[in-house]
C-alpha atoms as a PDB file:
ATOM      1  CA  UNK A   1     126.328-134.028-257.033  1.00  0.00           C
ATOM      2  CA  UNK A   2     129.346-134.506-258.652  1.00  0.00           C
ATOM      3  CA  UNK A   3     129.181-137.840-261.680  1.00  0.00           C
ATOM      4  CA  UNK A   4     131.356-141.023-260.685  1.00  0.00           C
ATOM      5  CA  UNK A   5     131.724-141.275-264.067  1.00  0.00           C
ATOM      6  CA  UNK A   6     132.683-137.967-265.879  1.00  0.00           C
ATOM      7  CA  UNK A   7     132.875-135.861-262.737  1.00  0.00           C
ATOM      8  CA  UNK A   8     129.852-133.582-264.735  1.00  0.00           C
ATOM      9  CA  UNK A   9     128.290-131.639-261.318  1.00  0.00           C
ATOM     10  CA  UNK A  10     125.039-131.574-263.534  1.00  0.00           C
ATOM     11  CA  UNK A  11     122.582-134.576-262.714  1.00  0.00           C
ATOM     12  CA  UNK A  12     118.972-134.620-262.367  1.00  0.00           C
ATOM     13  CA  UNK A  13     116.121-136.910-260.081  1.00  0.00           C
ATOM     14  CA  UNK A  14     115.024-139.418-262.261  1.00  0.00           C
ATOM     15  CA  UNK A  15     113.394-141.163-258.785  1.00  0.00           C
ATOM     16  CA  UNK A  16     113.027-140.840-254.834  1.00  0.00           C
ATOM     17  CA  UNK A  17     112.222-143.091-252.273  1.00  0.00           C
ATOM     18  CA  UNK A  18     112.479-143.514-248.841  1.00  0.00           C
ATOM     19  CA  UNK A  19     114.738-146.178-247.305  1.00  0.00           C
ATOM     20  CA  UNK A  20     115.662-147.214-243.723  1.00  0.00           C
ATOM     21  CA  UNK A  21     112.815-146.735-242.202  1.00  0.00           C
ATOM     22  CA  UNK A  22     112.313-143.178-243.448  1.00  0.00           C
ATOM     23  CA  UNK A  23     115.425-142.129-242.053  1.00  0.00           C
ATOM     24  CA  UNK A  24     116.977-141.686-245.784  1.00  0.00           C
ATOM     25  CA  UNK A  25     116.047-140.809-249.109  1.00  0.00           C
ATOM     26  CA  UNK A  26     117.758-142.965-251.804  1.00  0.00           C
ATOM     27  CA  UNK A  27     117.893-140.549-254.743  1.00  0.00           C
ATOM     28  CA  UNK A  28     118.304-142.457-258.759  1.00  0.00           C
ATOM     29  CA  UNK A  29     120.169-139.363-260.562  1.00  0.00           C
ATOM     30  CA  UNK A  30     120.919-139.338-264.161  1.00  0.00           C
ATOM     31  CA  UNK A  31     124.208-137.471-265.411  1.00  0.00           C
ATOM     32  CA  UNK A  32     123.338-134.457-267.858  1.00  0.00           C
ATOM     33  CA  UNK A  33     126.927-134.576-269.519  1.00  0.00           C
ATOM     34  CA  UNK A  34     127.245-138.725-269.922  1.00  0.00           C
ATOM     35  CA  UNK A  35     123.232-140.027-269.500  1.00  0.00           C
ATOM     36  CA  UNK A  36     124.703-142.499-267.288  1.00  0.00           C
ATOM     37  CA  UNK A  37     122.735-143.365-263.655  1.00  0.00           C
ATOM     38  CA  UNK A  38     123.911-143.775-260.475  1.00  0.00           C
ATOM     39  CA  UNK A  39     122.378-143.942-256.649  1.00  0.00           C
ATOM     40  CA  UNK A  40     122.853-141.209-253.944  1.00  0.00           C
ATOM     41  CA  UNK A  41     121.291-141.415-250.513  1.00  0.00           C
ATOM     42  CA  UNK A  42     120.594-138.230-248.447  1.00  0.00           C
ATOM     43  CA  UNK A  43     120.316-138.598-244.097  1.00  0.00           C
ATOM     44  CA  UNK A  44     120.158-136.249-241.492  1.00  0.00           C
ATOM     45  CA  UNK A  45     123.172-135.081-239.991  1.00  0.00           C
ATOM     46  CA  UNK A  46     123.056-135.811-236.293  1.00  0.00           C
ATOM     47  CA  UNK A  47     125.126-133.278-233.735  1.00  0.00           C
ATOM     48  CA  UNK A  48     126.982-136.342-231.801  1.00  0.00           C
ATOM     49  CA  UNK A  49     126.230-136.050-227.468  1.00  0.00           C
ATOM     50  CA  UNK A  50     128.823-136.799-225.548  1.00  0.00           C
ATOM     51  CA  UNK A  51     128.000-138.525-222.648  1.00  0.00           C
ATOM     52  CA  UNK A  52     129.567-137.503-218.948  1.00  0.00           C
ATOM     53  CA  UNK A  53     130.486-140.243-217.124  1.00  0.00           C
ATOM     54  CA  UNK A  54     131.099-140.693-213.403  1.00  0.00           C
ATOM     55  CA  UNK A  55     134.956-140.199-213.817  1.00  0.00           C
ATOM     56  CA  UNK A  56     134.604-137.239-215.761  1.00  0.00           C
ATOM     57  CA  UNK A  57     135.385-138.820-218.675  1.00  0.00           C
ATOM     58  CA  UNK A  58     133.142-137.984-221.947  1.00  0.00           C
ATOM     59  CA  UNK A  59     132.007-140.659-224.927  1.00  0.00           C
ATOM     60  CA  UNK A  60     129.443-140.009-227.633  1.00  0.00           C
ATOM     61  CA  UNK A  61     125.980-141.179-226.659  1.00  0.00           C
ATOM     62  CA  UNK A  62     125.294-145.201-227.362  1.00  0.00           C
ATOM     63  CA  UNK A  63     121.128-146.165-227.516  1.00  0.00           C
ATOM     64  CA  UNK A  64     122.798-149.678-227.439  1.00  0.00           C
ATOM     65  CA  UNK A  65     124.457-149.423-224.507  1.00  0.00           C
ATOM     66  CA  UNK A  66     120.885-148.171-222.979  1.00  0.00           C
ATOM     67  CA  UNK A  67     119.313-151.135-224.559  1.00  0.00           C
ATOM     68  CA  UNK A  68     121.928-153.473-222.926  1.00  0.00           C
ATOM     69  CA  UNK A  69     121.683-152.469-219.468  1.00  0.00           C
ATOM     70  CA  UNK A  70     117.575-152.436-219.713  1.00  0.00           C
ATOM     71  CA  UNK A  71     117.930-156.114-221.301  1.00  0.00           C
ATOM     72  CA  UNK A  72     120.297-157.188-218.509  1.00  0.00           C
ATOM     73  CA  UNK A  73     117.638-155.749-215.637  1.00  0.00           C
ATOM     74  CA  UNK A  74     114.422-157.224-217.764  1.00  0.00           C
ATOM     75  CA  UNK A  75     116.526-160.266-217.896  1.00  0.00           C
ATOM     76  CA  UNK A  76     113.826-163.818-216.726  1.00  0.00           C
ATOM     77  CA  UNK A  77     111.101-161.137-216.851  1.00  0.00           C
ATOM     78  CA  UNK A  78     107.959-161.108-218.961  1.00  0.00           C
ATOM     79  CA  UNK A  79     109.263-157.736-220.834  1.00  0.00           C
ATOM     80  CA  UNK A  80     108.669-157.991-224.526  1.00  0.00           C
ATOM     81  CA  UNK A  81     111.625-156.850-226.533  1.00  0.00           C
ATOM     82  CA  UNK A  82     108.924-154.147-228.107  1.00  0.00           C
ATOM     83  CA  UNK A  83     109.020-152.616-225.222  1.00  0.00           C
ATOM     84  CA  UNK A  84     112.021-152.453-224.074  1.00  0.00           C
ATOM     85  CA  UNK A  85     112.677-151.121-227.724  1.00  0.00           C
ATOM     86  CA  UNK A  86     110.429-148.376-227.157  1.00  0.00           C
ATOM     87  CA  UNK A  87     112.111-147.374-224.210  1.00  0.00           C
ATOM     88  CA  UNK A  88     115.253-146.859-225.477  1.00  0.00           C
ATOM     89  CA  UNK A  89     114.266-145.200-228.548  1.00  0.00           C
ATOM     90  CA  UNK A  90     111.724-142.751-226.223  1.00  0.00           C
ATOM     91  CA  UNK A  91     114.765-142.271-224.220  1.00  0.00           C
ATOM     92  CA  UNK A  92     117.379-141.047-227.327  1.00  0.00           C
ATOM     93  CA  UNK A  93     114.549-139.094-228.488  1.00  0.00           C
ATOM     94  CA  UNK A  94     114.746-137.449-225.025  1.00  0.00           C
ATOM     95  CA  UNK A  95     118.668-136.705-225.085  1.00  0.00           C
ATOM     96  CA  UNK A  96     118.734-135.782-228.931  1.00  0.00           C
ATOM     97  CA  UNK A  97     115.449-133.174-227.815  1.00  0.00           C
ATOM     98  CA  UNK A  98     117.130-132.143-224.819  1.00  0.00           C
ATOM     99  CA  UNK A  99     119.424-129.774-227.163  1.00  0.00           C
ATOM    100  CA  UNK A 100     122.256-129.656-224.670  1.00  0.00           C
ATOM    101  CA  UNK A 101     125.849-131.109-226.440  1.00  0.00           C
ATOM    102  CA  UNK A 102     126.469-133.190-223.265  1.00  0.00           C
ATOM    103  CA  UNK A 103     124.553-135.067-220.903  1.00  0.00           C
ATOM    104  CA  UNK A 104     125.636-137.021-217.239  1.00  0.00           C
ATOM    105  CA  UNK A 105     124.813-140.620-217.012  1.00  0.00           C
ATOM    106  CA  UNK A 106     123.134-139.952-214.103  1.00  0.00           C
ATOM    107  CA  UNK A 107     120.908-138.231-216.145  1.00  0.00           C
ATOM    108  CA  UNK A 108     120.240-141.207-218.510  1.00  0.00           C
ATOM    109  CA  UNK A 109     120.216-143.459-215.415  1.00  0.00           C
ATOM    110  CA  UNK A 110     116.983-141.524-214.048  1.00  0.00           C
ATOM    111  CA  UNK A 111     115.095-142.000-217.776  1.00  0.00           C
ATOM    112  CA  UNK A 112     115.846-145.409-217.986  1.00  0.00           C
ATOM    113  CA  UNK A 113     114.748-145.791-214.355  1.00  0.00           C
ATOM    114  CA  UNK A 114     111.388-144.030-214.378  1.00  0.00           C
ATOM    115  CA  UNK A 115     110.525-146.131-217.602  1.00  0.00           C
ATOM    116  CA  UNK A 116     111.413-149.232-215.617  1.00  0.00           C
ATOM    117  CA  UNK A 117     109.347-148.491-212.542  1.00  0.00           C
ATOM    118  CA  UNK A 118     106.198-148.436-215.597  1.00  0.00           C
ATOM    119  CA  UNK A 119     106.847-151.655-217.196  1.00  0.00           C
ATOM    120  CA  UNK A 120     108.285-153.994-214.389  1.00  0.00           C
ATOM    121  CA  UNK A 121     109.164-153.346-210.908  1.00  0.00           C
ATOM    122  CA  UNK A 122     111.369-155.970-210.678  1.00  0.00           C
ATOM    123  CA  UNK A 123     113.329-155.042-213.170  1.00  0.00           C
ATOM    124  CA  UNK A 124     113.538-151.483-211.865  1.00  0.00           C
ATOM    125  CA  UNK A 125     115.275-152.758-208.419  1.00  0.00           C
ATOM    126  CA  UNK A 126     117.447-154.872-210.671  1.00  0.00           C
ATOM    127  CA  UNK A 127     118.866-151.511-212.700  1.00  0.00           C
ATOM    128  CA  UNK A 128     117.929-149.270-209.704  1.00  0.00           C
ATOM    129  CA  UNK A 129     120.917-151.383-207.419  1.00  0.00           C
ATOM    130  CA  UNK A 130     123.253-151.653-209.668  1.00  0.00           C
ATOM    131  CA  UNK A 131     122.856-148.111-210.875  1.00  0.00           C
ATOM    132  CA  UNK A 132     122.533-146.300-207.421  1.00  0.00           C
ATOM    133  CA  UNK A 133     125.049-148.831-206.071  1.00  0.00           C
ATOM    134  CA  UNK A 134     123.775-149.765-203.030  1.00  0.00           C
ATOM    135  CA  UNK A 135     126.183-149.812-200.067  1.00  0.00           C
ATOM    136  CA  UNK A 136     124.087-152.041-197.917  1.00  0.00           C
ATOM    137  CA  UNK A 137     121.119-154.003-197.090  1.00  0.00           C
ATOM    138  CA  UNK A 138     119.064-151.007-195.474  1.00  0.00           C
ATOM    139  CA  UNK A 139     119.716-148.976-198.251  1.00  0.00           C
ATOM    140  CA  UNK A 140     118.300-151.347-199.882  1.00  0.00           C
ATOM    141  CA  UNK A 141     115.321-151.605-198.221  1.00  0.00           C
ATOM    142  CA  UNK A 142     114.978-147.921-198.089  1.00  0.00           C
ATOM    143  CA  UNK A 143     114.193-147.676-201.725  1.00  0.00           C
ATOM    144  CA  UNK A 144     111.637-150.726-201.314  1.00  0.00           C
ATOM    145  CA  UNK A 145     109.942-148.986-198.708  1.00  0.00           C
ATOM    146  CA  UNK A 146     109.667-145.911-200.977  1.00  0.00           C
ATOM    147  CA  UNK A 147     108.265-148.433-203.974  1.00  0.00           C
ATOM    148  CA  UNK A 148     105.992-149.883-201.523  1.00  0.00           C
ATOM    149  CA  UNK A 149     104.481-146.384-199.894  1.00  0.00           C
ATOM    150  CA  UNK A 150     104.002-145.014-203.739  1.00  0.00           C
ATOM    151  CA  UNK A 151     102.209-148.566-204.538  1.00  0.00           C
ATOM    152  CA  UNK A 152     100.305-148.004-201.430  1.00  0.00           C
ATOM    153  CA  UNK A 153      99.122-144.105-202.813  1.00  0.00           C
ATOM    154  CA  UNK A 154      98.086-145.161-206.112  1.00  0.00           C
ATOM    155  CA  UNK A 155      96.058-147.873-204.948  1.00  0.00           C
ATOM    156  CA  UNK A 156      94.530-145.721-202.795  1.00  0.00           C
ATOM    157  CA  UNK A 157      93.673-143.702-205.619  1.00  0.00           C
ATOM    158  CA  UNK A 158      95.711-140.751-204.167  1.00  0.00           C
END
């Protein structure tokens, strides 16, 4: 690490810590060649995903842009922002893990609505018909029906 002061590449680790929320190490380093100190801070290098949209077109992977469209279907409902934080952060962990350099939004979609269909079923039909754009009314009711007959199942204990 190179000295802002004398440019000396010789500094050692007078202290370490860890600093947002363990995702970087703030390093104190003291110059050998001028004993002066100054901060460094050391993070993982992420591999950006690009995300494949609809159109074809391709944009690095946003978790906010998850978070927004869970926030607008949880939207009136009695969703704590916890969870809808751990959601989107399960989620990213999922596409960073997945180890592929691209990923479809239809993809994503399908995450964010199988973690819906858990926390608030209301909410899922919210993201689910705006995501799977529903042409019409039976369509519609076609996934309801579905929702309903897998309610039905688990009820049942089957």
């Amino acid at each position: 690490m190179k000295c802002l002061y004398c440019d000396c590449t010789d500094s050692k680790v007078i202290d370490s810590r860890s600093a947002d929320d363990d995702r970087t190490i703030r390093r104190r380093r003291e110059c050998t060649g001028c004993g002066r100190r100054f901060t460094t801070y050391e993070t993982i290098e992420v591999t950006p995903i690009l995300v494949v949209k609809n159109n074809g077109t391709r944009q690095s992977y946003n978790a906010e842009k998850v978070r927004n469209g869970i926030i607008k279907s949880c939207e009136k409902r009695p969703v704590p922002m916890s969870v809808i934080d751990e959601m989107v952060a399960d989620i990213s962990k999922q596409v960073y893990n997945s180890m592929e350099s691209e990923i479809t939004t239809k993809v994503i979609g399908e995450m964010v609505m199988e973690r819906l269909k858990k926390v608030d079923e209301v909410a899922y039909v919210r993201y689910a018909s705006v995501y799977r754009s529903f042409k019409d009314l039976s369509s519609f009711m076609s996934e309801l029906k579905q929702m309903m007959k897998a309610d039905k199942k688990e009820k049942n204990g089957n």
